[in-house]
C-alpha atoms as a PDB file:
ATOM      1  CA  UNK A   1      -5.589   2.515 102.824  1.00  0.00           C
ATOM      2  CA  UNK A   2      -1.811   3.851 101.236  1.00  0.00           C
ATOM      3  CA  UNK A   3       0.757   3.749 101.913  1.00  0.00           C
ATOM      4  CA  UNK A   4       2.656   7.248 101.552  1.00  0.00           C
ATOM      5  CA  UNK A   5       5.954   8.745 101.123  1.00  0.00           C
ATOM      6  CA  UNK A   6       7.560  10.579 103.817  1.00  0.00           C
ATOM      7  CA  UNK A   7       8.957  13.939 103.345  1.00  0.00           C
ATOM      8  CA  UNK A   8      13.334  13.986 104.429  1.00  0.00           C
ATOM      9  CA  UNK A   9      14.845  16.714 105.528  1.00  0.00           C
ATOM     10  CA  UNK A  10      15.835  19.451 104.430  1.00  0.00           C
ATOM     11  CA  UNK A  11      12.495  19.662 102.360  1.00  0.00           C
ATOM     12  CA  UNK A  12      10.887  23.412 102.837  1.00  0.00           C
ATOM     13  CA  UNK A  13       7.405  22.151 104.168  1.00  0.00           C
ATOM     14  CA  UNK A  14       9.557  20.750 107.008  1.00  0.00           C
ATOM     15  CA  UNK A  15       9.469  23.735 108.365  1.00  0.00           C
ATOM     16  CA  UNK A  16       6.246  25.512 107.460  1.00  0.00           C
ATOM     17  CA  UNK A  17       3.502  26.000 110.241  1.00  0.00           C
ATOM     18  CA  UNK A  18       0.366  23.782 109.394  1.00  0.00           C
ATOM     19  CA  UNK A  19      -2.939  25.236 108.913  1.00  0.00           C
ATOM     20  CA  UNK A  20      -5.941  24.084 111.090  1.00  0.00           C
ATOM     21  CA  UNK A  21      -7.734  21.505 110.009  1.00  0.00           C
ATOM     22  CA  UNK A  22     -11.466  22.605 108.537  1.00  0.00           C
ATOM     23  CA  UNK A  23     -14.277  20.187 108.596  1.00  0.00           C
ATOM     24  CA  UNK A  24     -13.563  16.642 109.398  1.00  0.00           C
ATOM     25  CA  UNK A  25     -14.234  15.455 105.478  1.00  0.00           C
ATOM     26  CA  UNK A  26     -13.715  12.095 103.729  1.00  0.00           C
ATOM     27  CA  UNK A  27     -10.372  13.238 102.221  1.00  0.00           C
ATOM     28  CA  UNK A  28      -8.682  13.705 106.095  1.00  0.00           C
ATOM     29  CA  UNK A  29     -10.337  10.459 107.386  1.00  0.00           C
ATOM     30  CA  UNK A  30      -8.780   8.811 104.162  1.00  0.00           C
ATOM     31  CA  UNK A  31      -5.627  10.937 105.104  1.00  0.00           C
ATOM     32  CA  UNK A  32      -5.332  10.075 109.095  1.00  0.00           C
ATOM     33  CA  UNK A  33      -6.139   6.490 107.697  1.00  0.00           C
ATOM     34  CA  UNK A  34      -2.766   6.556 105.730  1.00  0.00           C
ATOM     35  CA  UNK A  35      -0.680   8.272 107.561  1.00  0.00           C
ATOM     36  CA  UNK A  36      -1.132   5.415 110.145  1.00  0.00           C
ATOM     37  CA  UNK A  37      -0.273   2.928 107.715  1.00  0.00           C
ATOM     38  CA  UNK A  38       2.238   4.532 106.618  1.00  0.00           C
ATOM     39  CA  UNK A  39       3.709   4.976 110.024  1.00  0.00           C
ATOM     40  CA  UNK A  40       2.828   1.363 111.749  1.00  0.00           C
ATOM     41  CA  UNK A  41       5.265   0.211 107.930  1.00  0.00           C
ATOM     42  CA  UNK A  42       7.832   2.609 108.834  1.00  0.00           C
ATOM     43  CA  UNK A  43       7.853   1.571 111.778  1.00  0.00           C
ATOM     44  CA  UNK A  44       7.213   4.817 113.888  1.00  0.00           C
ATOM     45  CA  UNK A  45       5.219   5.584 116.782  1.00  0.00           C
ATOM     46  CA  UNK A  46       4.204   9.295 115.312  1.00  0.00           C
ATOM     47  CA  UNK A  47       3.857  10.637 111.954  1.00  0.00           C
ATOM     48  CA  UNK A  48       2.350  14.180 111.184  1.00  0.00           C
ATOM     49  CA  UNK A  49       0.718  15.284 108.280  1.00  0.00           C
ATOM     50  CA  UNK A  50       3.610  17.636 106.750  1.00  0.00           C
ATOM     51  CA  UNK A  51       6.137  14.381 106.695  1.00  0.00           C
ATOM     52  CA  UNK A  52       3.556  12.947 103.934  1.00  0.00           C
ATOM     53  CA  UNK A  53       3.778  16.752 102.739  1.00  0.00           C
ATOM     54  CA  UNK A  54       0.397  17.623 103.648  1.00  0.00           C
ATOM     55  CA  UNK A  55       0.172  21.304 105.231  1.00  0.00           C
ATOM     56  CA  UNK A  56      -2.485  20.499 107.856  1.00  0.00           C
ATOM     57  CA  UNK A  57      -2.341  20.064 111.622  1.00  0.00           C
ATOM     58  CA  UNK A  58      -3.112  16.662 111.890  1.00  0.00           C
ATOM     59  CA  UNK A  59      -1.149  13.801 113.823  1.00  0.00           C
ATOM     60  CA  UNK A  60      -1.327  10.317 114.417  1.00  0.00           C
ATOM     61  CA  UNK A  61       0.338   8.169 116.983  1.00  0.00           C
ATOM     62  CA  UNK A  62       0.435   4.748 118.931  1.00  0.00           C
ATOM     63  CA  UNK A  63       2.923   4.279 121.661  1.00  0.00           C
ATOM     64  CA  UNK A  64       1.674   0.674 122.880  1.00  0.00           C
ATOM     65  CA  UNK A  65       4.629  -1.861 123.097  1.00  0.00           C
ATOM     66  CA  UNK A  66       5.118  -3.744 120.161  1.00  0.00           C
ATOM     67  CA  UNK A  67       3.499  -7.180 121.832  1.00  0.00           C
ATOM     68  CA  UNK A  68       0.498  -5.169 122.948  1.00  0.00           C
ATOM     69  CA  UNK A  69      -2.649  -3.856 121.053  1.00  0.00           C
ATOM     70  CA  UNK A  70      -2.323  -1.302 118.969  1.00  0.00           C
ATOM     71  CA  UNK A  71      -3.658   1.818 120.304  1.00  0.00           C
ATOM     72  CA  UNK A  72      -3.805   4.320 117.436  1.00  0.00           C
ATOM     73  CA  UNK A  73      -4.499   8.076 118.295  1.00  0.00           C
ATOM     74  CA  UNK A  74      -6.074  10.476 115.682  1.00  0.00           C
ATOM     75  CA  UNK A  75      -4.983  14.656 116.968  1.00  0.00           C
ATOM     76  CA  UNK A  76      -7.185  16.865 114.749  1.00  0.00           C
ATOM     77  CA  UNK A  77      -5.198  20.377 115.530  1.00  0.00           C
ATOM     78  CA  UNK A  78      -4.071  19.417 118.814  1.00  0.00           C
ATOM     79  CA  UNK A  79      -2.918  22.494 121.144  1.00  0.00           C
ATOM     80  CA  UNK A  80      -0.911  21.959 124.180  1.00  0.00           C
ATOM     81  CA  UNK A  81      -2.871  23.800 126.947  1.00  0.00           C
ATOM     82  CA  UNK A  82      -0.338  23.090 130.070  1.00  0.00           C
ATOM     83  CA  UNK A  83       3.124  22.082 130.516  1.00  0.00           C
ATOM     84  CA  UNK A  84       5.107  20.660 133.617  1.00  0.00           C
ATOM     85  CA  UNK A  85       7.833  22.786 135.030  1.00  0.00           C
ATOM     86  CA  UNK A  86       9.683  19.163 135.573  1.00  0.00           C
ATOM     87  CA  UNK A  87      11.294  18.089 132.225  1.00  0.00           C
ATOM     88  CA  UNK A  88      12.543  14.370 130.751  1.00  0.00           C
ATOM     89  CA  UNK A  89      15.163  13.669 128.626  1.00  0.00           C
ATOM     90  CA  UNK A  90      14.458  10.957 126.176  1.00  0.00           C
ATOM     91  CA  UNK A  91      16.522   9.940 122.894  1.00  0.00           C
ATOM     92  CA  UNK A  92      13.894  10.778 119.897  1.00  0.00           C
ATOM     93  CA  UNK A  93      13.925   9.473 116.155  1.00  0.00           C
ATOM     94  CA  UNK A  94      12.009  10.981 113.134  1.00  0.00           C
ATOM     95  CA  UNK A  95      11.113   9.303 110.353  1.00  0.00           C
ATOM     96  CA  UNK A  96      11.941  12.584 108.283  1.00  0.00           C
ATOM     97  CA  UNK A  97      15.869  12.262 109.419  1.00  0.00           C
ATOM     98  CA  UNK A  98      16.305   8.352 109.462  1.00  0.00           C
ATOM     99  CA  UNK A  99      18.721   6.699 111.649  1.00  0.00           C
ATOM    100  CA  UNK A 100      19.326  10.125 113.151  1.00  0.00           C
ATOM    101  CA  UNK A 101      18.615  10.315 117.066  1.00  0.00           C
ATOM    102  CA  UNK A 102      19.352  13.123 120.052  1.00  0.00           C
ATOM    103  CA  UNK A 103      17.995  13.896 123.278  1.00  0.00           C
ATOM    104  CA  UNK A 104      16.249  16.164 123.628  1.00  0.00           C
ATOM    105  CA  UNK A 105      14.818  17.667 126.959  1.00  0.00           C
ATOM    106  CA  UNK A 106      10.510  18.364 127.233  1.00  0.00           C
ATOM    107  CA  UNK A 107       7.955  19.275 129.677  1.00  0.00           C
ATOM    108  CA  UNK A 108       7.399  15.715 131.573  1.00  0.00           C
ATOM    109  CA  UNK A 109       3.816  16.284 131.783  1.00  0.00           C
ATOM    110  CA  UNK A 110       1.144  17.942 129.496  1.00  0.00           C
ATOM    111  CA  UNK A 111      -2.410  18.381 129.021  1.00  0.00           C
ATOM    112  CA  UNK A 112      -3.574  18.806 125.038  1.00  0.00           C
ATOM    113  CA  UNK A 113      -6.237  19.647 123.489  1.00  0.00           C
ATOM    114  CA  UNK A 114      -7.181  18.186 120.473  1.00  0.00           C
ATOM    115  CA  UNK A 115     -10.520  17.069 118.329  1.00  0.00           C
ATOM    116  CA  UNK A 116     -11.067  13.759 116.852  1.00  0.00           C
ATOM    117  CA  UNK A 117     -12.382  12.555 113.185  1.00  0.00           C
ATOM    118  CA  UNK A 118     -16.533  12.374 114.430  1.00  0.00           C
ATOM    119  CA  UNK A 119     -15.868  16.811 115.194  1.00  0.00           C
ATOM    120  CA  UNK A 120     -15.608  15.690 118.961  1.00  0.00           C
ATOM    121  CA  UNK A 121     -13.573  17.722 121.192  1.00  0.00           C
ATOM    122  CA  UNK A 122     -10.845  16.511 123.830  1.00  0.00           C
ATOM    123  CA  UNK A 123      -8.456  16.729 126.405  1.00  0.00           C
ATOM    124  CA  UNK A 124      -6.151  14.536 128.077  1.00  0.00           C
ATOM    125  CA  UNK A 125      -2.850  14.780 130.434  1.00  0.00           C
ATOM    126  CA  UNK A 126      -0.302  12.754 129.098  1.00  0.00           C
ATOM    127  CA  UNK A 127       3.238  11.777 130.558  1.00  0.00           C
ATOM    128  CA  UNK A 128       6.285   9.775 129.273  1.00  0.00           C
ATOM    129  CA  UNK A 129       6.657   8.854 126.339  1.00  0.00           C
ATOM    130  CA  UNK A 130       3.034   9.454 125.191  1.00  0.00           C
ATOM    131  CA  UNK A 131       4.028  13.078 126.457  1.00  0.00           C
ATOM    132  CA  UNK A 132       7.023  13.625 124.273  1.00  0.00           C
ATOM    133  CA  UNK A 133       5.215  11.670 121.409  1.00  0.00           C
ATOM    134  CA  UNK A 134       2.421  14.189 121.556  1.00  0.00           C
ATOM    135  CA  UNK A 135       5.245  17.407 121.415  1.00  0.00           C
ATOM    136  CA  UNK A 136       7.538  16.001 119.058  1.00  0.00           C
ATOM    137  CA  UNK A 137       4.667  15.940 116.418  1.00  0.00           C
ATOM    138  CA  UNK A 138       3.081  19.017 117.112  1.00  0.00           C
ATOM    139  CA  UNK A 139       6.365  20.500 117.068  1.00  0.00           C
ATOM    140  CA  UNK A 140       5.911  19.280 113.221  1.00  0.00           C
ATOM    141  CA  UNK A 141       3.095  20.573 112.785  1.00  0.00           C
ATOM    142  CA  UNK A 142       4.323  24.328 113.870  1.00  0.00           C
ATOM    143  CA  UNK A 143       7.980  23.778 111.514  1.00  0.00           C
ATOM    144  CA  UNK A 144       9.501  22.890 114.486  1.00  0.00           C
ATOM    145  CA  UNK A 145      12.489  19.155 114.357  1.00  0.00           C
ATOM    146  CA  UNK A 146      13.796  17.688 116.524  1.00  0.00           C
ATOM    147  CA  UNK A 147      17.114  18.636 115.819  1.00  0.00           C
ATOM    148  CA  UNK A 148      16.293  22.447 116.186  1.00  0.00           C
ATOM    149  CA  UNK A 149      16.279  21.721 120.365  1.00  0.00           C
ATOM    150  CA  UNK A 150      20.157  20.593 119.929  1.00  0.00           C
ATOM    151  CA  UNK A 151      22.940  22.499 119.459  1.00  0.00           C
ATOM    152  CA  UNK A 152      23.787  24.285 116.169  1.00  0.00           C
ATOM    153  CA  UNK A 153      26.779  22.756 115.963  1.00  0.00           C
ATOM    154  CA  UNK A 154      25.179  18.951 115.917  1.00  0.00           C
ATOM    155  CA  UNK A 155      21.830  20.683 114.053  1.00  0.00           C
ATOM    156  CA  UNK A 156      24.407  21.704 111.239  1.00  0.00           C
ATOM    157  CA  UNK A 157      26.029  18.033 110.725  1.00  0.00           C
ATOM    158  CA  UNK A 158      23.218  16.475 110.936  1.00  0.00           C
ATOM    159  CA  UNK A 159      21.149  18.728 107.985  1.00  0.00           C
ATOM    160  CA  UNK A 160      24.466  18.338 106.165  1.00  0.00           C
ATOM    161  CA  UNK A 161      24.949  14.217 106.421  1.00  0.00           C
ATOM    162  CA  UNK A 162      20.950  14.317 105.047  1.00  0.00           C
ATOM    163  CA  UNK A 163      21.120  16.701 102.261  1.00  0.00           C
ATOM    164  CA  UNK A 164      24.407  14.565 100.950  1.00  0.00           C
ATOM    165  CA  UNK A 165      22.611  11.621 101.453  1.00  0.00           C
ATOM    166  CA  UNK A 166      19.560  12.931  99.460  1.00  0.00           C
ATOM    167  CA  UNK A 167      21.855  14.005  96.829  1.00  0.00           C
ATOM    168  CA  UNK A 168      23.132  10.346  96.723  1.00  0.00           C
ATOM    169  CA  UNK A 169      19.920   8.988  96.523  1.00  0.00           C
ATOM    170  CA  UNK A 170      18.728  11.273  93.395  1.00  0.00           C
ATOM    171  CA  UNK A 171      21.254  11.047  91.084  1.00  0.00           C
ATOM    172  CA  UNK A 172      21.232   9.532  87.474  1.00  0.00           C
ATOM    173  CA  UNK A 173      20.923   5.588  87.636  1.00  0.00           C
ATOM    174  CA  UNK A 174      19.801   5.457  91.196  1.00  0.00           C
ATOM    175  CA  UNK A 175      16.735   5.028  92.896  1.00  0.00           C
ATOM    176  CA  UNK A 176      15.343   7.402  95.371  1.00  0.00           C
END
């Protein structure tokens, strides 16, 4: 396993939709495999395959609490099929905008479908923060951030703090 480098905002494939994943092949085991390294070092609890600048719908996650097991969760072009009318509000992170955080207001409750790395198909209702775990990284996956369910006004400081801290962290004599 590798570790890999995430993708910041406000890079392009950010905001590109994903295309499906084909057949389940070494290189996207090896690829699921590193993105959840790369997110347990982060430390996240969701990572999807454009923030290591890979074009594919594919997710990972693991919500457990940090004393429990690890439970990880491979999404092989996962597809939300149903969506509560009740909505939660929960304060969500992304390791693309670092030590950036909103709320931000989803479906409560929501059944996805999704396949796994053996080509075997699934679906499972999910709820808390499993539930807006699940949407925040699909959202990814379709060009969607977090910050694009707040206002314009925050959506616009917050895309200009980044790209002057990116611009920071590439000039001449510093590291990035």
């Amino acid at each position: 396993m590798a570790l890999l480098d995430i993708v910041l905002v406000p890079d392009t494939r950010l905001k590109t939709k994903c295309e499906p994943v084909g057949e389940i092949t070494p290189a996207i085991r090896k690829l699921a495999e590193d993105m959840l390294e790369t997110m347990y070092d982060a430390p996240g609890i969701g990572l999807a395959a454009p923030q290591v600048g890979i074009l594919k719908r594919l997710i990972v996650l693991d919500v457990a609490d940090e004393d429990a097991p690890r439970k990880p969760l491979v999404m092989v072009n996962p597809e939300i099929t149903w969506a509560s009318e009740e909505t939660r509000t929960y304060q969500e992170g992304c390791l693309s905008i670092p030590e950036i955080y909103g709320d931000v207001t989803r479906p409560e409750k929501i059944k996805v479908r999704y396949g796994d790395l053996d080509g075997g198909a699934h679906e499972i209702e999910a709820d808390g923060l499993l539930a807006t775990c699940i949407q925040h990284e699909i959202d990814h996956i379709e060009g969607v951030l977090f910050i694009d369910h707040m206002s314009s006004l925050k959506r616009s400081m917050i895309l200009r703090k980044m790209t002057k801290l990116k611009r920071e962290t590439t000039r001449p004599g510093k590291s990035a």
